[in-house]
C-alpha atoms as a PDB file:
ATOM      1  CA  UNK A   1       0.000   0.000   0.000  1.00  0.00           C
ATOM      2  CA  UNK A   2       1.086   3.735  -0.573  1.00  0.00           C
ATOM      3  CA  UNK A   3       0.097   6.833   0.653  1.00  0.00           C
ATOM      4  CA  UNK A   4       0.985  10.226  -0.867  1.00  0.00           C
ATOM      5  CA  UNK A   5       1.577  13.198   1.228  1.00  0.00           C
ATOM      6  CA  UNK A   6       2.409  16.824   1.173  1.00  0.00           C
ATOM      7  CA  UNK A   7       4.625  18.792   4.004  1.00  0.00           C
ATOM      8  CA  UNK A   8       5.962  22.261   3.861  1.00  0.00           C
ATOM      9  CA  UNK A   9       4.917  21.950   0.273  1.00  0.00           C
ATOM     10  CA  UNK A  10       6.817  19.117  -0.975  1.00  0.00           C
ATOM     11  CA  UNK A  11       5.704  15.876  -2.119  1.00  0.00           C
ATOM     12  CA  UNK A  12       6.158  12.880  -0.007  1.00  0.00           C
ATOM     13  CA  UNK A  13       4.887   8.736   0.203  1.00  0.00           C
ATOM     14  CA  UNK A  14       4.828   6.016   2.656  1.00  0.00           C
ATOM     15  CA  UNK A  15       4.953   2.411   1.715  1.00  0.00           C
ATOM     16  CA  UNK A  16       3.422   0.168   4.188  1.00  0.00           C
ATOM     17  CA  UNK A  17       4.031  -3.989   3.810  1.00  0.00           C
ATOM     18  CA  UNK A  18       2.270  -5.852   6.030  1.00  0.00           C
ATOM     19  CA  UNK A  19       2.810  -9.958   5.781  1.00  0.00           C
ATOM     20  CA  UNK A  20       2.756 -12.890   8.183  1.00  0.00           C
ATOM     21  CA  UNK A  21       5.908 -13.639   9.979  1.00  0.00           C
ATOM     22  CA  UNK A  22       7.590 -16.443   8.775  1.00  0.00           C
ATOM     23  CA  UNK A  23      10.905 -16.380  10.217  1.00  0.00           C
ATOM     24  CA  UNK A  24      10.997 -14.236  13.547  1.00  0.00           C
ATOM     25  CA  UNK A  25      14.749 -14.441  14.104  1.00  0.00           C
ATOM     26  CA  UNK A  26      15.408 -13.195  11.018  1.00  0.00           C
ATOM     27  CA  UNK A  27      13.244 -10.014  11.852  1.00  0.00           C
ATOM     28  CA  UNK A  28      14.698  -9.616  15.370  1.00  0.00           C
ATOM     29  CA  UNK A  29      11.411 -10.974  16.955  1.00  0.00           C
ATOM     30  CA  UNK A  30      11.000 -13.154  19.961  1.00  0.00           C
ATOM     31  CA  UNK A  31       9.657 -16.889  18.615  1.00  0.00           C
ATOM     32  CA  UNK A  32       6.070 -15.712  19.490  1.00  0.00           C
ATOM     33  CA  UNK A  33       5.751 -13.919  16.261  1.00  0.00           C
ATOM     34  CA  UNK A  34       5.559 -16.717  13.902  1.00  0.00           C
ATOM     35  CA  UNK A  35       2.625 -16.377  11.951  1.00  0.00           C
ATOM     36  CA  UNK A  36       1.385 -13.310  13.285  1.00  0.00           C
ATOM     37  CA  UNK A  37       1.405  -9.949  11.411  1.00  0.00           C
ATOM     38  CA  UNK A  38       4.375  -7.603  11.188  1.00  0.00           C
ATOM     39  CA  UNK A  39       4.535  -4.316   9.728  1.00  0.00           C
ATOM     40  CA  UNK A  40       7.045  -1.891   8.152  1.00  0.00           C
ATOM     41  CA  UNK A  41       6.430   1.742   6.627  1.00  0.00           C
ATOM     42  CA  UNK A  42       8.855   3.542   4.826  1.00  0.00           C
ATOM     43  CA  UNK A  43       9.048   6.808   4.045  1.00  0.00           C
ATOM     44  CA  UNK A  44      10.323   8.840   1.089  1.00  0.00           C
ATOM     45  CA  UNK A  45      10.067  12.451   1.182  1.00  0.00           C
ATOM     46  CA  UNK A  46      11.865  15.555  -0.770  1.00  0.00           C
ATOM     47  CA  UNK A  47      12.282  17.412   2.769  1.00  0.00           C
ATOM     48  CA  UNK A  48      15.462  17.705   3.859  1.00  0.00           C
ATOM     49  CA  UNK A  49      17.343  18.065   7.114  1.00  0.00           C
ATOM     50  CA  UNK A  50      15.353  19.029   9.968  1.00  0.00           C
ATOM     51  CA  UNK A  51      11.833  19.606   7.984  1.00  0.00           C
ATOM     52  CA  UNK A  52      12.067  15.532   7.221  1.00  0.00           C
ATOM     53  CA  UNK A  53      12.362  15.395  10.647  1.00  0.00           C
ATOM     54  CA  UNK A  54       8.938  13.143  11.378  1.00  0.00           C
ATOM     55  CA  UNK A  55       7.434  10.337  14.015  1.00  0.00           C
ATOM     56  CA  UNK A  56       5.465   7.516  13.984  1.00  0.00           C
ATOM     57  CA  UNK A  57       2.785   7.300  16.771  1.00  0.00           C
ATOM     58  CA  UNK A  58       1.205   4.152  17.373  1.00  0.00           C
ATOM     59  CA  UNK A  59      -1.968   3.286  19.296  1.00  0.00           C
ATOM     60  CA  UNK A  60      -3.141  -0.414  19.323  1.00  0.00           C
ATOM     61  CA  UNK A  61      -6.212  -2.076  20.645  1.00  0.00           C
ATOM     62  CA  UNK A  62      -5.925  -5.531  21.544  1.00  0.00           C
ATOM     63  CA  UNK A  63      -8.293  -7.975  22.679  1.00  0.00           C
ATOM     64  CA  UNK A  64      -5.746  -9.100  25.615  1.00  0.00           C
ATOM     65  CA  UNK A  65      -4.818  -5.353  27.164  1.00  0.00           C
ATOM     66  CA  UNK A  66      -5.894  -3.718  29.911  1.00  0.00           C
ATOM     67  CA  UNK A  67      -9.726  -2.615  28.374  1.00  0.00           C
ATOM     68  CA  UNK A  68     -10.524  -6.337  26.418  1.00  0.00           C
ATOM     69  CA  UNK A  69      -9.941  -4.694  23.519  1.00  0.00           C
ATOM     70  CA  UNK A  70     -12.359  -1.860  23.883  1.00  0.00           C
ATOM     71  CA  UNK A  71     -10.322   0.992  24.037  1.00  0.00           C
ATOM     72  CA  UNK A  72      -7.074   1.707  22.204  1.00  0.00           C
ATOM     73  CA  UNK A  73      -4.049   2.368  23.858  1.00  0.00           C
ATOM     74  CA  UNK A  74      -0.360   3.641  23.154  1.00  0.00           C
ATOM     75  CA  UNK A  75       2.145   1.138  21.806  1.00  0.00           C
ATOM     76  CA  UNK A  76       4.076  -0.464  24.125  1.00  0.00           C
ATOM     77  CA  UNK A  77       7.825  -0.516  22.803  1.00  0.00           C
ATOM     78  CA  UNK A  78       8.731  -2.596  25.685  1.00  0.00           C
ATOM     79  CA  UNK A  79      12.584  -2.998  24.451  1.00  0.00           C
ATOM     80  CA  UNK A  80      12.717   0.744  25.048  1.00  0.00           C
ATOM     81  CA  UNK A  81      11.073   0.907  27.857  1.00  0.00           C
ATOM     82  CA  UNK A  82       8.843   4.356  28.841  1.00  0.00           C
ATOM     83  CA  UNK A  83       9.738   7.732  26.892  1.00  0.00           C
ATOM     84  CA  UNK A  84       8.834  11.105  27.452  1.00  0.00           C
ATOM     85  CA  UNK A  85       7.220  11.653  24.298  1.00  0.00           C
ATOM     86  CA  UNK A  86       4.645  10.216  22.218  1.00  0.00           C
ATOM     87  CA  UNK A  87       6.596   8.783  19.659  1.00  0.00           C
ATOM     88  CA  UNK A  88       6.887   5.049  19.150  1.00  0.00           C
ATOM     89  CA  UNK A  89      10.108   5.883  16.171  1.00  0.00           C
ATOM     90  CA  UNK A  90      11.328   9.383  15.381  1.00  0.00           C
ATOM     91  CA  UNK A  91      14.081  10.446  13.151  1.00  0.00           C
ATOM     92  CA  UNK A  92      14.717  11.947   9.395  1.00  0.00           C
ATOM     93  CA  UNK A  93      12.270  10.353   7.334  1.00  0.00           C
ATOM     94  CA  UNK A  94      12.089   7.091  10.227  1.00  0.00           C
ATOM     95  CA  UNK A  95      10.978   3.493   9.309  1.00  0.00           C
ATOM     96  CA  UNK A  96       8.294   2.174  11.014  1.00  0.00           C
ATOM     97  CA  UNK A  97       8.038  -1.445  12.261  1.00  0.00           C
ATOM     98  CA  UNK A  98       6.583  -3.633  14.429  1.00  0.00           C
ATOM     99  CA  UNK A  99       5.900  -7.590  14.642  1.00  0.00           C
ATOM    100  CA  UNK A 100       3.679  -8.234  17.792  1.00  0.00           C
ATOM    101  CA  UNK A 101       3.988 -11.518  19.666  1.00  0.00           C
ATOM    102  CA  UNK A 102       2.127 -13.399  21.946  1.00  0.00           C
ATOM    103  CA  UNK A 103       3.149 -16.466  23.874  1.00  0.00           C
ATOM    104  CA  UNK A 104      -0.298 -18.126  23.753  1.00  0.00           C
ATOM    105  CA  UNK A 105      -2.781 -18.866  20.424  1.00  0.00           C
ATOM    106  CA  UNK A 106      -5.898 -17.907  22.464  1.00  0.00           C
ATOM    107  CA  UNK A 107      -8.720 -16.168  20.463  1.00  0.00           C
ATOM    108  CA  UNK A 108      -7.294 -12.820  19.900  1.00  0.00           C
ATOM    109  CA  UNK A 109      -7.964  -9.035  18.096  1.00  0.00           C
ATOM    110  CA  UNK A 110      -5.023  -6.884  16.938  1.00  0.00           C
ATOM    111  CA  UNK A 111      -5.369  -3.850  15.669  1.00  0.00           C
ATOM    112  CA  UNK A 112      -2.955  -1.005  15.178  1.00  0.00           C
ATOM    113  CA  UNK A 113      -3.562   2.529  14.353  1.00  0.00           C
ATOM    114  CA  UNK A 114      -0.046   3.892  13.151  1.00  0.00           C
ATOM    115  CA  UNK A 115       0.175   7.850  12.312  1.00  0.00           C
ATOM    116  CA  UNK A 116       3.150   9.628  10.739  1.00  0.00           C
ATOM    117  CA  UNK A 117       3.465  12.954  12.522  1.00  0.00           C
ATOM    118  CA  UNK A 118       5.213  15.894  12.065  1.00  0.00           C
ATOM    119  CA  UNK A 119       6.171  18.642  15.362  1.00  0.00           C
ATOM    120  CA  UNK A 120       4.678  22.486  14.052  1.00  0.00           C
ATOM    121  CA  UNK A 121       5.594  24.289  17.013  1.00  0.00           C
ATOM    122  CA  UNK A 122       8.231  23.766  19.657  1.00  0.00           C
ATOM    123  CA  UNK A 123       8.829  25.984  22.299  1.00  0.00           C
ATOM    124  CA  UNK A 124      10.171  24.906  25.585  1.00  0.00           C
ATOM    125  CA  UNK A 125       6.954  24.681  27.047  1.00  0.00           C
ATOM    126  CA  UNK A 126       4.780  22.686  24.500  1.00  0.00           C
ATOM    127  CA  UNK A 127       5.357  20.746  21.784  1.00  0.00           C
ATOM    128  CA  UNK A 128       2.478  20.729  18.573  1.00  0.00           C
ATOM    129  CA  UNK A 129       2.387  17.169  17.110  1.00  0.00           C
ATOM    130  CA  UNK A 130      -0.185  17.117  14.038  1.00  0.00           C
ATOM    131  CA  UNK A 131      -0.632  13.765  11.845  1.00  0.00           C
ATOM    132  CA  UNK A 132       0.368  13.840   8.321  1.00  0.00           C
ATOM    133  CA  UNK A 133      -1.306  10.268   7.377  1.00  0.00           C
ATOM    134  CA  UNK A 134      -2.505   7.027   8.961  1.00  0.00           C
ATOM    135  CA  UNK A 135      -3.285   3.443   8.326  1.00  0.00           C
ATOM    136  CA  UNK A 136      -4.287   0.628  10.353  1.00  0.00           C
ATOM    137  CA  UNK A 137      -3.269  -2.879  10.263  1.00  0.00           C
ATOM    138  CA  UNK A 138      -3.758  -6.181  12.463  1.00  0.00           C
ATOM    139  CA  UNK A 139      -4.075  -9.864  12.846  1.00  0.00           C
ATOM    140  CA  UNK A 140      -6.439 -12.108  14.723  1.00  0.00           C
ATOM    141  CA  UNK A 141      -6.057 -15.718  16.271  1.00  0.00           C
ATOM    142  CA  UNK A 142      -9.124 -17.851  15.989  1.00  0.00           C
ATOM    143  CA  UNK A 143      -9.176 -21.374  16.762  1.00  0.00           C
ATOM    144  CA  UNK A 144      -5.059 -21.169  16.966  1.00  0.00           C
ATOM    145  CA  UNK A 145      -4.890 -19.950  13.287  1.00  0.00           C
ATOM    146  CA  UNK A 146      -4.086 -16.208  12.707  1.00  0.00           C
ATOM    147  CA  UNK A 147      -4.854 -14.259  10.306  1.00  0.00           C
ATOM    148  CA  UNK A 148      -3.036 -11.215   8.648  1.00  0.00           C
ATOM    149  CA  UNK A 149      -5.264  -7.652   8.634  1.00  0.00           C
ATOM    150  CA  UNK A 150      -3.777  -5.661   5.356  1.00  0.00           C
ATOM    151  CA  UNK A 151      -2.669  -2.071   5.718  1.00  0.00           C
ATOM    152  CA  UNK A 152      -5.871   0.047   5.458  1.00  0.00           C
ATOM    153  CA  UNK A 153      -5.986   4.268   4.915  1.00  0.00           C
ATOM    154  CA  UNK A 154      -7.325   5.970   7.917  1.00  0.00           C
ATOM    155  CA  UNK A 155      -9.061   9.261   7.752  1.00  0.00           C
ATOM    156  CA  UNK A 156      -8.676  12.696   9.520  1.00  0.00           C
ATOM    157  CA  UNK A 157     -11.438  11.345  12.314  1.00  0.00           C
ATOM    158  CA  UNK A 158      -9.414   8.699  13.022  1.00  0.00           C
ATOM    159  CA  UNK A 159      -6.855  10.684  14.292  1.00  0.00           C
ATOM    160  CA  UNK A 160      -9.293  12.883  15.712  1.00  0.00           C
ATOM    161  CA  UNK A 161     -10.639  10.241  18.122  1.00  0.00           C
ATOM    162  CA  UNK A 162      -7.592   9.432  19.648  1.00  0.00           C
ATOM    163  CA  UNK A 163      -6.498  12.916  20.579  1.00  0.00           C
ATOM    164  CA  UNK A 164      -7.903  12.585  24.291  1.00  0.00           C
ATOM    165  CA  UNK A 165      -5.936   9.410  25.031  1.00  0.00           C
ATOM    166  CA  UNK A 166      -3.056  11.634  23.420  1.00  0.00           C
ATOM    167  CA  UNK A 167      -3.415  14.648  25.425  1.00  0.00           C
ATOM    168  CA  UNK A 168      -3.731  12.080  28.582  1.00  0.00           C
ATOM    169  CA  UNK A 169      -1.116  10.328  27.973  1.00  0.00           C
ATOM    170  CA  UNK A 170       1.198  13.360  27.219  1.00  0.00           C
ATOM    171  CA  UNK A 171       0.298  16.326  29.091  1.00  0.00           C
ATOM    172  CA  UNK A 172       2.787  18.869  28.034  1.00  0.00           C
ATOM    173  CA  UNK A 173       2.042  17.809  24.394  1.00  0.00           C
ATOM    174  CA  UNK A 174      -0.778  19.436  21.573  1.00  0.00           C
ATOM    175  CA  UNK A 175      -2.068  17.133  19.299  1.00  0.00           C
ATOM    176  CA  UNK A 176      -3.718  19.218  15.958  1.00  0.00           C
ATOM    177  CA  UNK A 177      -7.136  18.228  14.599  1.00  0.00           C
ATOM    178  CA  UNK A 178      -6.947  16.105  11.728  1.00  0.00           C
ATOM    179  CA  UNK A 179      -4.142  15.752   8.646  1.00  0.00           C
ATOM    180  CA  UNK A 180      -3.290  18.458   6.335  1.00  0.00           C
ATOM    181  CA  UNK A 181      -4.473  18.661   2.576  1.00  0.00           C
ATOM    182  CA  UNK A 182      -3.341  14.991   1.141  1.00  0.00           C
ATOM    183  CA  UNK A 183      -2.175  15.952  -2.751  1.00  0.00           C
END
């Protein structure tokens, strides 16, 4: 899947994959990935230096967290551990990826809401994060057999409803309405 976008007035494009891991080690991932989604977005853009400076915020909603999959929640990069901003990857033009695991093949709902994000303020008091362009993606266990959810667009309300957990989450952050004009 691709997504164009346009920043500062230049032209830019993600490219999301989104395929069942066959071979965690080879992907870094613990052994409870196999067969499971995993997920990487790339993205080329004619910014340069710090204006291609972007992030990647990721909420998922799981079936097995802490609301039984009601509620979405922010990404858990456990190998990092907790970080003072909202930002799951951040960096010139950053890579996203992720390939979830779970130790058991109980009945399960993944979904991911992943958001690449630009900062259009920064003082030293506040920081203004607004989203650029979204997609979700997934996979579900049923009967021990998962299945793969494709990369699917997400819209400006998307982003929208997730501001509140946002501004919860990280105080001394503003999150913008929406996503700017796509080309």
């Amino acid at each position: 899947m691709h997504l164009p976008f346009s920043l500062h007035g230049r032209a830019g494009e993600v490219s999301i994959t989104v395929d069942a891991t066959r071979d965690p080690g080879e992907l870094g991932a613990s052994p409870g990935a196999l067969g499971l989604a995993h997920c990487q977005a790339t993205v080329e853009y004619a910014g340069r230096g710090y204006s291609s400076m972007l992030g990647w915020i990721q909420l998922v909603r799981s079936t097995d967290n802490g609301s039984g999959g009601k509620e979405f929640e922010m990404d858990p990069l456990m190998f990092v551990g907790a970080v003072p901003h909202p930002f799951a990857f951040f960096g010139v033009a950053p890579t996203l990826f992720d390939a979830p695991a779970r130790r058991s093949r109980a009945d399960l709902d993944w979904l991911a809401h992943s958001f690449l994000c630009h900062l259009t303020e920064i003082d030293e008091e506040i920081r203004t994060v607004e989203a650029i362009t979204g997609f979700s993606w997934g996979f579900g266990i049923a009967g021990g057999a998962a299945t793969v959810e494709p990369a699917r667009a997400l819209q400006p309300a998307d982003w929208n409803g997730h501001r509140k957990l946002l501004h919860a989450q990280h105080p001394g952050w503003r999150f913008r309405d929406g996503f700017p004009a796509r080309p």
